[in-house]
Protein backbone atom coordinates (compact mmCIF):
# COMPACT_ATOMS: atom_id res chain seq x y z
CA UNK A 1 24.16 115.67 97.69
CA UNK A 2 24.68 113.94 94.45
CA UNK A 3 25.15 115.66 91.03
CA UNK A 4 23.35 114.15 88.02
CA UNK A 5 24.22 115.47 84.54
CA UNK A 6 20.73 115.66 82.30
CA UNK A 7 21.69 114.79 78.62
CA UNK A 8 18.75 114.87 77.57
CA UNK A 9 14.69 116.46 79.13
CA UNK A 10 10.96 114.95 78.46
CA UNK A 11 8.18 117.41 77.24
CA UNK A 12 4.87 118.08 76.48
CA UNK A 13 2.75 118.99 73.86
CA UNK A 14 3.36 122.62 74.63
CA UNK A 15 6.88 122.34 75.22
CA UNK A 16 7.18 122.46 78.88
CA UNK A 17 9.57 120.18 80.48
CA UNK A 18 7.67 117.01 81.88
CA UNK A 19 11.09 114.86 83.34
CA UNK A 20 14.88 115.21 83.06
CA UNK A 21 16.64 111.90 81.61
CA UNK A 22 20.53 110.66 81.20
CA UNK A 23 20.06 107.04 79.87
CA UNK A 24 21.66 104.48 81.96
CA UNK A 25 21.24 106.20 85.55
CA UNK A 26 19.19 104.79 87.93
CA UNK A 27 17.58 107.98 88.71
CA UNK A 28 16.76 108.38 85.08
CA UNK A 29 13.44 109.45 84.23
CA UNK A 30 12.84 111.84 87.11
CA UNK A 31 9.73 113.45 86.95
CA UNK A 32 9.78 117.41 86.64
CA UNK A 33 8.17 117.67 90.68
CA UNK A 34 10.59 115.21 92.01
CA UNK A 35 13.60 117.43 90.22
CA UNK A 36 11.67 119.95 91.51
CA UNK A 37 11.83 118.70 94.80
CA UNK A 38 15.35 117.59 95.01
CA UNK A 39 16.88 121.03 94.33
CA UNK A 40 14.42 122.94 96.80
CA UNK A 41 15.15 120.11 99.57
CA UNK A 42 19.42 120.56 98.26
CA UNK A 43 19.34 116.40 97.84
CA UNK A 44 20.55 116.28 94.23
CA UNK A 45 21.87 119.41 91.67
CA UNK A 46 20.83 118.79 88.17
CA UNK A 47 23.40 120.09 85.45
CA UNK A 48 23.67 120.47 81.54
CA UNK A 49 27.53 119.82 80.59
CA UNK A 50 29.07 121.78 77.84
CA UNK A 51 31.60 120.00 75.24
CA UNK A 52 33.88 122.36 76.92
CA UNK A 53 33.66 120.72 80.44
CA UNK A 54 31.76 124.01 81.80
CA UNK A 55 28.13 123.29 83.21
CA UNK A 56 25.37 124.83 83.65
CA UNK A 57 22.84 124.13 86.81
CA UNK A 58 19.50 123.49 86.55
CA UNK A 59 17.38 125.65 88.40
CA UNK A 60 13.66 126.00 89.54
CA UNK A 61 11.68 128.85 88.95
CA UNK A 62 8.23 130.48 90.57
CA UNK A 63 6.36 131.05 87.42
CA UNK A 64 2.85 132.40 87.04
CA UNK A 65 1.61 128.86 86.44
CA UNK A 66 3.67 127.30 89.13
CA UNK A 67 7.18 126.02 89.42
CA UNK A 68 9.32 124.81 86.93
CA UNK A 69 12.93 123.99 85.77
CA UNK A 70 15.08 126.11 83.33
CA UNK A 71 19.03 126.36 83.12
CA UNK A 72 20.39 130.12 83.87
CA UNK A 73 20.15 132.23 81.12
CA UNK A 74 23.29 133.25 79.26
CA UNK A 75 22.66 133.83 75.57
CA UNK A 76 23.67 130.31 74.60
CA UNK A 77 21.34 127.66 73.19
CA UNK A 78 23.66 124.94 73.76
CA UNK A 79 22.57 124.09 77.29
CA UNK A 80 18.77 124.72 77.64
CA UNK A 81 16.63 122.39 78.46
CA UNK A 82 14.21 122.71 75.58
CA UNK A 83 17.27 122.24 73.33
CA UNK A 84 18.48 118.71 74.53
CA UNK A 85 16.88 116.08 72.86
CA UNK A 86 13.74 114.05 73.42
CA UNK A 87 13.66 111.66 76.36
């Protein structure tokens, strides 16, 4: 299982995340279903470093509207996915 750090997360017009990005790596764009995918199936973990060197895990999440990907909540800003910049 390979880890891939996501600097940065693609969205759409209503601010739900479309891809997960880290210029440079070859798996960079990867789609929101693919991530999606890839945690469910245990073949890649997604993270958000801190400046710190902690990290935070991507995770999916059964929403009303379907799946979709969100870091764990813990009262910091610093590591969500809507907060990273634009891919």
């Amino acid at each position: 299982m390979a880890r891939r750090q996501v600097t940065k997360s693609g969205k759409d017009k209503d601010g739900d995340i479309t891809k997960l990005c880290n210029a440079g790596q070859s798996w960079s764009p990867r789609p929101k279903a693919d991530a999606i995918r890839d945690i469910e199936n245990g073949d890649h973990q997604y993270y958000v470093a801190w400046t710190d060197g902690q990290e935070t895990p991507v995770t999916v999440v059964n929403g009303t509207t379907g799946k979709y990907l969100r870091t764990r909540r813990d009262g910091s800003t610093k590591n969500n996915l809507d907060d990273l910049p634009d891919c």
